[in-house]
N, C-alpha and C. Protein backbone atom coordinates (compact mmCIF):
# COMPACT_ATOMS: atom_id res chain seq x y z
N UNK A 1 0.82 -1.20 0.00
CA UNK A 1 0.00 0.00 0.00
C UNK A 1 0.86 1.26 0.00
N UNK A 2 1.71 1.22 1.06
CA UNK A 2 2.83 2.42 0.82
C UNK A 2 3.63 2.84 -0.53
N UNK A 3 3.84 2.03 -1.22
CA UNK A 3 4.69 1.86 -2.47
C UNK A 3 3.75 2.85 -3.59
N UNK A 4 2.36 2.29 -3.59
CA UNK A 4 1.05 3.00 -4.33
C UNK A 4 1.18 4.52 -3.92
N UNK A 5 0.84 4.40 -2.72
CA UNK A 5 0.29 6.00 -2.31
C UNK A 5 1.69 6.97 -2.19
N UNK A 6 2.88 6.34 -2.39
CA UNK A 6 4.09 7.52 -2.87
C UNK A 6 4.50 7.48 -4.55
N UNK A 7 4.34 6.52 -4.80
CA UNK A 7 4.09 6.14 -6.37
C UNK A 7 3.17 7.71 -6.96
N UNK A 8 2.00 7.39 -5.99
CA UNK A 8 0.73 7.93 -6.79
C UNK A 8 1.23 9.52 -6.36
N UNK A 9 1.87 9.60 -5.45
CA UNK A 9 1.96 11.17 -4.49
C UNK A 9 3.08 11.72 -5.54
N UNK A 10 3.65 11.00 -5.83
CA UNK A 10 5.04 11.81 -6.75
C UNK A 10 4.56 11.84 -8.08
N UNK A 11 3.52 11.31 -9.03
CA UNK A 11 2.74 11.43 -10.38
C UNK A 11 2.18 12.40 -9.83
N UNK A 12 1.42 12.91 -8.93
CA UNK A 12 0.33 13.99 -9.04
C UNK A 12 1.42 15.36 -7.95
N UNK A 13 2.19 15.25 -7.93
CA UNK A 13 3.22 16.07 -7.77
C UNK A 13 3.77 16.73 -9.07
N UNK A 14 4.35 16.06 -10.29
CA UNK A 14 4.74 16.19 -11.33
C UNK A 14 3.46 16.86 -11.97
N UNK A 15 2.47 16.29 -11.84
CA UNK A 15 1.16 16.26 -12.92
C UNK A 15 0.75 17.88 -12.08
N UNK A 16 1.10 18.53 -11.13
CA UNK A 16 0.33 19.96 -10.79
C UNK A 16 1.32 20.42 -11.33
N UNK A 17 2.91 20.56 -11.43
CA UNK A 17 3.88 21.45 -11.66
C UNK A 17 3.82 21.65 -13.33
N UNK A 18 3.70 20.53 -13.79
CA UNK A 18 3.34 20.55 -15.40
C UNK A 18 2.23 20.71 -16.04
N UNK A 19 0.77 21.15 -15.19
CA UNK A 19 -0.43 21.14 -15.66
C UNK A 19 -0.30 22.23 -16.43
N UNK A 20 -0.83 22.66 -17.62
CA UNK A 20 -0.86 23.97 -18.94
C UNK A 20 -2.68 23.78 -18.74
N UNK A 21 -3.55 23.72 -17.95
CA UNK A 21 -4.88 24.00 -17.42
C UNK A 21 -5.03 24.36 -16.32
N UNK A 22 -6.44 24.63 -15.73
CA UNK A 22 -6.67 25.12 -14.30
C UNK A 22 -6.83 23.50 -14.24
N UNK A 23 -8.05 22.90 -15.04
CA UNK A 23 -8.62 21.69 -14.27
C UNK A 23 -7.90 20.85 -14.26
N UNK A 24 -6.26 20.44 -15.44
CA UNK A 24 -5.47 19.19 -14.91
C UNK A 24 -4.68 19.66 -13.52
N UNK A 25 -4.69 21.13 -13.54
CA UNK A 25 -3.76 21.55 -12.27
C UNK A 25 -4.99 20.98 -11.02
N UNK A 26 -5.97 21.14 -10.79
CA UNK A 26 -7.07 21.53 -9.99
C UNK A 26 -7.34 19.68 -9.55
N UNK A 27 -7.51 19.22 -10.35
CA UNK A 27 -7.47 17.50 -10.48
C UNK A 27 -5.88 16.84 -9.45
N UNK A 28 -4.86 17.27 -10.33
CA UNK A 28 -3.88 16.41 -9.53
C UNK A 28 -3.79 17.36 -8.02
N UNK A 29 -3.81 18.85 -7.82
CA UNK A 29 -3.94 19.46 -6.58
C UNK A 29 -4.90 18.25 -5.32
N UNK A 30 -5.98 18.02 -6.01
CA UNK A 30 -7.04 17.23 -5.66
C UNK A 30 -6.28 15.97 -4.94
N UNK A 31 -6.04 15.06 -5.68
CA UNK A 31 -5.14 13.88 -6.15
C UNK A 31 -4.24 14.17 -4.81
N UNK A 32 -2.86 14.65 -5.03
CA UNK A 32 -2.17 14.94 -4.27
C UNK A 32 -2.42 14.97 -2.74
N UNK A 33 -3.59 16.18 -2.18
CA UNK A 33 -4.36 16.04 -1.07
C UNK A 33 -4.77 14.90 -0.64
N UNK A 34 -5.25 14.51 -1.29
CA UNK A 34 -6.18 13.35 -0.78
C UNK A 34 -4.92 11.75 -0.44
N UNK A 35 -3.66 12.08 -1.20
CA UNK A 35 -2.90 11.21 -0.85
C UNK A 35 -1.86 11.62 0.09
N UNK A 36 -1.89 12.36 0.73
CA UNK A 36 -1.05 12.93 1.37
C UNK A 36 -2.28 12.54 2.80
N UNK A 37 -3.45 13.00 2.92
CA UNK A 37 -4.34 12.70 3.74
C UNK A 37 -4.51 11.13 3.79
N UNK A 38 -3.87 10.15 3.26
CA UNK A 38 -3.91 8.95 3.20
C UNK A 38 -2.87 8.59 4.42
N UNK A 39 -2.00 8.91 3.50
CA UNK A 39 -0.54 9.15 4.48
C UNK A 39 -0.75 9.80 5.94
N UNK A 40 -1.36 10.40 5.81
CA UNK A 40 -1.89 11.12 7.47
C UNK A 40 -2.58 10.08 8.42
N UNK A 41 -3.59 9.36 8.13
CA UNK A 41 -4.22 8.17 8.26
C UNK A 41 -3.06 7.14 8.78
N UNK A 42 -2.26 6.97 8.01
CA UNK A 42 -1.98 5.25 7.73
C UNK A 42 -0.83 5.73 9.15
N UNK A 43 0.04 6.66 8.67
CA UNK A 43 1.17 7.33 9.69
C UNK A 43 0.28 7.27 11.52
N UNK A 44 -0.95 7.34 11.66
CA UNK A 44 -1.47 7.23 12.24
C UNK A 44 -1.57 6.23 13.56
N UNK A 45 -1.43 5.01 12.87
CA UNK A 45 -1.53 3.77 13.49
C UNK A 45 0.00 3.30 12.96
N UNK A 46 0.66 3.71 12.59
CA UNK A 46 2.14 3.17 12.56
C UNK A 46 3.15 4.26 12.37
N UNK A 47 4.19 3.82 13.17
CA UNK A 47 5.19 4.97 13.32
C UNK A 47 6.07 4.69 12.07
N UNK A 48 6.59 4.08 11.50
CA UNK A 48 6.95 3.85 9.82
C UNK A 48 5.87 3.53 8.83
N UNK A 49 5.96 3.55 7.90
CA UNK A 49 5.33 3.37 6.32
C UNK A 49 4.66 2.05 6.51
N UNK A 50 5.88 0.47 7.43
CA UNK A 50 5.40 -0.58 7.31
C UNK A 50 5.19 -1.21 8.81
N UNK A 51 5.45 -0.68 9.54
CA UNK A 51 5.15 -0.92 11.13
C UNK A 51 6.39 -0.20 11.85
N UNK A 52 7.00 -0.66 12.38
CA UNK A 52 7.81 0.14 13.28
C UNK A 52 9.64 0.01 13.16
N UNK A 53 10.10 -0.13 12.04
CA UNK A 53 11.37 0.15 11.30
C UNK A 53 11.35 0.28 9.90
N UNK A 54 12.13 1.01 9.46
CA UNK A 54 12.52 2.11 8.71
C UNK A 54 12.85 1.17 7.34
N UNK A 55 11.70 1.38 6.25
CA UNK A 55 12.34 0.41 5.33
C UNK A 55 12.77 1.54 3.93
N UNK A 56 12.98 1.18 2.74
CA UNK A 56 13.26 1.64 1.77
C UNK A 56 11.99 3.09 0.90
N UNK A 57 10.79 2.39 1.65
CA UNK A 57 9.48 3.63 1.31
C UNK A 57 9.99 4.80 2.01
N UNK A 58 10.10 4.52 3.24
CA UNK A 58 10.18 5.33 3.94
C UNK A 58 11.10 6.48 3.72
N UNK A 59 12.55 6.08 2.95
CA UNK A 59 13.24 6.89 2.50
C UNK A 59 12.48 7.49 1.40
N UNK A 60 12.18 7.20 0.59
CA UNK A 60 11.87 7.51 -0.33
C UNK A 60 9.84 8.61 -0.23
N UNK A 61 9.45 8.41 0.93
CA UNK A 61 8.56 9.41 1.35
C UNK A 61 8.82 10.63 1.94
N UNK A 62 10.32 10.56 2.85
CA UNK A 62 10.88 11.70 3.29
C UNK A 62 11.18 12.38 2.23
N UNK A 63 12.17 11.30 1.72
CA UNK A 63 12.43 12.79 0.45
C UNK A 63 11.47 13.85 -0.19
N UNK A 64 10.41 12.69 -0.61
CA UNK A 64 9.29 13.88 -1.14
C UNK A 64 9.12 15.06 0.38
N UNK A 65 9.05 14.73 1.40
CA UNK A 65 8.06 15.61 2.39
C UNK A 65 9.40 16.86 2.44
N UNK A 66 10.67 16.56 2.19
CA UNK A 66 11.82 17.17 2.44
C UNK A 66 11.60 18.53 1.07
N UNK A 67 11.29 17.93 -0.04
CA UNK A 67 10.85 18.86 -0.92
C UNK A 67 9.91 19.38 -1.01
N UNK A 68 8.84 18.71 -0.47
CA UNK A 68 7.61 19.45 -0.47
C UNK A 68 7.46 20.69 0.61
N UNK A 69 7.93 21.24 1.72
CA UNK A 69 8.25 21.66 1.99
C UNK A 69 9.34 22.41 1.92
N UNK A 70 10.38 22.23 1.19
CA UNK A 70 11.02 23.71 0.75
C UNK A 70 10.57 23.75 -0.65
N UNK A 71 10.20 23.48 -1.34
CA UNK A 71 10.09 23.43 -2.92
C UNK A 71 8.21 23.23 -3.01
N UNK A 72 7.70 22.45 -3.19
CA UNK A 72 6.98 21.94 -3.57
C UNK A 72 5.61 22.45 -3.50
N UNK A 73 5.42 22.59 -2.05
CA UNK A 73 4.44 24.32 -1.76
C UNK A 73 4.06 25.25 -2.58
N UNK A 74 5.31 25.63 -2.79
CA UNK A 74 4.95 26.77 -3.68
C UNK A 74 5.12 26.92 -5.06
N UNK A 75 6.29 25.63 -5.55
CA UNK A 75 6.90 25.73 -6.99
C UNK A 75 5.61 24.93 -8.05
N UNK A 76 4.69 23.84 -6.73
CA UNK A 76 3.97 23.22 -7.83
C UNK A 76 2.36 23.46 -7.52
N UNK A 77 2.70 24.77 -6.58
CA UNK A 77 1.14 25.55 -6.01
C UNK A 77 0.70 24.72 -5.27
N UNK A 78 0.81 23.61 -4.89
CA UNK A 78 0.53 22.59 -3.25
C UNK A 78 0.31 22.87 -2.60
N UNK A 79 -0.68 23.99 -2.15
CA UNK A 79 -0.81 25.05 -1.32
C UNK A 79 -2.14 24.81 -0.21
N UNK A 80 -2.67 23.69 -0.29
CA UNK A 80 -3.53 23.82 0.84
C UNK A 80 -3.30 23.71 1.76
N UNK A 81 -2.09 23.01 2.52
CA UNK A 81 -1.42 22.59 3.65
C UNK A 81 0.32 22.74 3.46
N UNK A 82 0.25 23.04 4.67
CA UNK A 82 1.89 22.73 4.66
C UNK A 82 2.34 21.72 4.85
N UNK A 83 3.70 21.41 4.99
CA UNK A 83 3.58 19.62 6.05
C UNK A 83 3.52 19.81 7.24
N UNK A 84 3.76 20.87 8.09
CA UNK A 84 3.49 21.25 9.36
C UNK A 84 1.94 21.65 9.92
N UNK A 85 1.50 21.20 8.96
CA UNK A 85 -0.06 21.04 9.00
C UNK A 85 -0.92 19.85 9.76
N UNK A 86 -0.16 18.97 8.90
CA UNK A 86 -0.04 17.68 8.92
C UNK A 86 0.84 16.84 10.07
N UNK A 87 -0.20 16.51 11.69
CA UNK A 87 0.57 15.95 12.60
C UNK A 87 1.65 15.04 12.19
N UNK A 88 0.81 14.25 12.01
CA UNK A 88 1.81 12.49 11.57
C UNK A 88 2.83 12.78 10.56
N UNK A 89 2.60 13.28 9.59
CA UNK A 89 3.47 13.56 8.17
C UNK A 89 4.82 14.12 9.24
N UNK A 90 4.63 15.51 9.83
CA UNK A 90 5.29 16.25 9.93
C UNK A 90 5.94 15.89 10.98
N UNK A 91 5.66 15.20 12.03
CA UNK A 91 6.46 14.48 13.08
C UNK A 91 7.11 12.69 12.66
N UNK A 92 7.03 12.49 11.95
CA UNK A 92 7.28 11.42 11.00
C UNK A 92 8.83 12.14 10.50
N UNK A 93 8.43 12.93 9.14
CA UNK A 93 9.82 13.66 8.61
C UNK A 93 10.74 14.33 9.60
N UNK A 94 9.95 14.86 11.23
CA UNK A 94 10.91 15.49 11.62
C UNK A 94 11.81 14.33 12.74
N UNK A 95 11.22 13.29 12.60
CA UNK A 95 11.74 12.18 13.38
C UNK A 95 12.98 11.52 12.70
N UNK A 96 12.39 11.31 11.28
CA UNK A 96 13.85 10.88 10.38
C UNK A 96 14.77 12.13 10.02
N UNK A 97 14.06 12.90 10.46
CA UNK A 97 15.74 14.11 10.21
C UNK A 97 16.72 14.15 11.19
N UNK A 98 16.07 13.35 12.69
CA UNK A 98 16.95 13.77 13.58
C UNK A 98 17.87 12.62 13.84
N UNK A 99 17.82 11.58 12.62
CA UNK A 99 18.50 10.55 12.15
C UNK A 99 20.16 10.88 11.19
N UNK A 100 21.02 11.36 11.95
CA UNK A 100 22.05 12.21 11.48
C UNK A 100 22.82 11.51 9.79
N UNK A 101 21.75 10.18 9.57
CA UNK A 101 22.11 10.55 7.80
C UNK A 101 21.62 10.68 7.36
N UNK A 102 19.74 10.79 7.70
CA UNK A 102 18.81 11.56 7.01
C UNK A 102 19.19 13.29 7.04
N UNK A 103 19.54 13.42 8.58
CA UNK A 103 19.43 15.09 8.31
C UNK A 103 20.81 15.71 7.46
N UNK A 104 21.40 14.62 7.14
CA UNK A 104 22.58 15.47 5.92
C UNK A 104 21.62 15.26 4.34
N UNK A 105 21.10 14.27 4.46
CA UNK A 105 20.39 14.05 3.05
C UNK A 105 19.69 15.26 2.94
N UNK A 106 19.14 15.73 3.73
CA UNK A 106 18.11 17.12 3.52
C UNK A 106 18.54 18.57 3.35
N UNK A 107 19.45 18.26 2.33
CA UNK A 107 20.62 19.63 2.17
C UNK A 107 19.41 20.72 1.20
N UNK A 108 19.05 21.19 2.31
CA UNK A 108 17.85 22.35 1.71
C UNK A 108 18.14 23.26 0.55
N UNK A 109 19.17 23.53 0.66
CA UNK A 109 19.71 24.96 -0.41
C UNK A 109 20.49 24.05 -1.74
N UNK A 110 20.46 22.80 -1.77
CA UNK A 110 20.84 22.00 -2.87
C UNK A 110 19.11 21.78 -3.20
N UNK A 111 19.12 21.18 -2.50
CA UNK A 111 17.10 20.62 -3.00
C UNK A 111 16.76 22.31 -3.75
N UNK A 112 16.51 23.00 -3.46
CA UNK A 112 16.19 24.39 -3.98
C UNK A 112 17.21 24.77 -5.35
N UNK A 113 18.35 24.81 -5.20
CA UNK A 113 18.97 24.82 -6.36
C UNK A 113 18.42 23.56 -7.73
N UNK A 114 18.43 22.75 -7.02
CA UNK A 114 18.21 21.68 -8.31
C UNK A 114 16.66 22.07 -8.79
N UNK A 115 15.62 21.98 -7.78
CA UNK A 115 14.36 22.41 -8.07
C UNK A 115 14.00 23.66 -8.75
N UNK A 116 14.73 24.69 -8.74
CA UNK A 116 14.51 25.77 -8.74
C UNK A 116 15.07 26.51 -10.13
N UNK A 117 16.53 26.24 -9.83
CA UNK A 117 16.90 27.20 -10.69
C UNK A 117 16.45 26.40 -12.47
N UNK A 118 16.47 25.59 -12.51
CA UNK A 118 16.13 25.52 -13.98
C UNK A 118 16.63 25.94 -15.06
N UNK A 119 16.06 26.82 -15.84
CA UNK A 119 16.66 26.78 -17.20
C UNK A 119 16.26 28.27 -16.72
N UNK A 120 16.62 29.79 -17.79
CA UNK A 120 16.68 30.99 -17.81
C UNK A 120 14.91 31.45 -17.83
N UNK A 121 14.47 30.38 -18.66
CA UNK A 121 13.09 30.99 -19.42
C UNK A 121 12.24 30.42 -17.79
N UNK A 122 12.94 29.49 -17.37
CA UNK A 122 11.35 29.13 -16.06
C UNK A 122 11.82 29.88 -14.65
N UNK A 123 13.05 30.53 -14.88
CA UNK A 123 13.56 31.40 -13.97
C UNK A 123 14.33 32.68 -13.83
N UNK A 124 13.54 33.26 -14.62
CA UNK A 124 15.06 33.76 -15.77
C UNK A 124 15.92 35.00 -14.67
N UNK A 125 15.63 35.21 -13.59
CA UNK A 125 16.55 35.82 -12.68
C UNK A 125 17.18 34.66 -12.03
N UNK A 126 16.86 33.56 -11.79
CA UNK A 126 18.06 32.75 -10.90
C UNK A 126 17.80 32.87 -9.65
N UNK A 127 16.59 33.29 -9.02
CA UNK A 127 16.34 33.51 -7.64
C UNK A 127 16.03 32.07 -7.06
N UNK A 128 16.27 31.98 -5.79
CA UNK A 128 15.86 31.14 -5.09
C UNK A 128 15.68 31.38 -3.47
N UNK A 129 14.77 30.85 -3.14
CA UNK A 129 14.04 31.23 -2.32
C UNK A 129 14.68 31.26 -0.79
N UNK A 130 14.22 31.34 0.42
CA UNK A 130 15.61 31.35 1.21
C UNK A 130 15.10 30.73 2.58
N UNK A 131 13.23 30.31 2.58
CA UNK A 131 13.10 29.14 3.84
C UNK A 131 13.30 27.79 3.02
N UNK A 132 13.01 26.86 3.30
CA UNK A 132 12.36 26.78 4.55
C UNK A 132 13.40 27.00 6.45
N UNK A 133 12.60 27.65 7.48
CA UNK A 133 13.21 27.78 8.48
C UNK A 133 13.85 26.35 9.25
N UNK A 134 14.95 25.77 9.05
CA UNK A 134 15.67 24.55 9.53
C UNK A 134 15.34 24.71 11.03
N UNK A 135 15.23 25.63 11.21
CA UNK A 135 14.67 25.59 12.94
C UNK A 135 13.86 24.56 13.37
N UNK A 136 13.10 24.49 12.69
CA UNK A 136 11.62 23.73 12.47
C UNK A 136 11.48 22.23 12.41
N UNK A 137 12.89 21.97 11.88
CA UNK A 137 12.34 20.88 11.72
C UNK A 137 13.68 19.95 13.10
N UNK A 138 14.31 21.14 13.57
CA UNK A 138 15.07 20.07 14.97
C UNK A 138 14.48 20.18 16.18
N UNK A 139 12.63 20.44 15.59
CA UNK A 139 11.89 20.62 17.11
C UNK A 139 11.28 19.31 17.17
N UNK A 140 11.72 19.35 18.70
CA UNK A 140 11.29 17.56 18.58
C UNK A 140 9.99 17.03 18.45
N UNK A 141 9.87 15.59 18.14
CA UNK A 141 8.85 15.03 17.21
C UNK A 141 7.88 14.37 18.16
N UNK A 142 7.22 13.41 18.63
CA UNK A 142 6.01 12.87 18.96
C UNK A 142 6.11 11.17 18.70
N UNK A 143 6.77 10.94 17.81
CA UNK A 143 6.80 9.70 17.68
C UNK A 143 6.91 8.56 18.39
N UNK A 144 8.18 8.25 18.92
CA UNK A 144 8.66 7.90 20.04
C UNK A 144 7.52 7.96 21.07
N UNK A 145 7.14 8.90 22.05
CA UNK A 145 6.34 8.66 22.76
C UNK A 145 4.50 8.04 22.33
N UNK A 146 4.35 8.11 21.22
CA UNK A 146 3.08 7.60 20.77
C UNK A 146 3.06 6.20 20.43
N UNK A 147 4.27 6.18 19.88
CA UNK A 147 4.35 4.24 19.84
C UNK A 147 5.20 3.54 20.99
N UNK A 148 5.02 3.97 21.93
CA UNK A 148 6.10 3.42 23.21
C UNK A 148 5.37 2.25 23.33
């Protein structure tokens, strides 16, 4: 089930940043929510993706939440929530960051460079943006004490 709903979360990630409509944008926006609210759910009753250690999804869900939050918000209009919106999501990602080789993986101002700068015509000043606040995410998490 995990494999699907980040599968499906990273197609309708792509599918809002590349929509040339309101309604394919408005559809995967849709899409996206509703799988991310899946993920809210499932994170719910388990402190990993597949019960309670850290498998290969799991990397691969941080990453998205790592971009979606500095990038993703705003670059692919993802804008109904933040991940700090989102209990479980957001104490989840901030649990594997404080995992000292996740929190080097989450090199924010590289994730933003690669996301961002692009080509001249989709950026054509070269700006990039300058949160997300790293503060944020070495505040401690919830996890741990909810699945004790």
């Amino acid at each position: 089930m995990a494999v699907k709903l980040i599968d499906e979360l990273q197609k309708e990630i792509k599918a809002a940043g590349e929509a040339v409509t309101q309604e394919a944008y408005e559809k995967a926006y849709d899409h996206a929510f509703q799988v991310l609210d899946n993920l809210e759910k499932l994170l719910n009753d388990n402190r990993y993706l597949e019960g309670n250690e850290i498998t290969e999804e799991d990397k691969r869900l941080y990453d998205i939440l790592i971009r979606f939050d500095a990038v993703y918000y705003f670059k692919q209009r993802l804008n109904r929530k933040a991940l700090r919106d989102y209990d479980n999501l957001w104490n989840y990602a901030k649990e594997l960051y404080s995992i000292p080789e996740y929190k080097e993986f989450a090199d924010f101002e590289k994730i933003k460079q690669e996301e961002l700068l692009g080509t001249k015509e989709e950026n054509p000043y070269q700006i990039v943006g300058l949160g997300p606040d790293e503060s944020y995410w070495n505040e401690p998490n919830n996890r741990a004490e909810k699945f004790a």
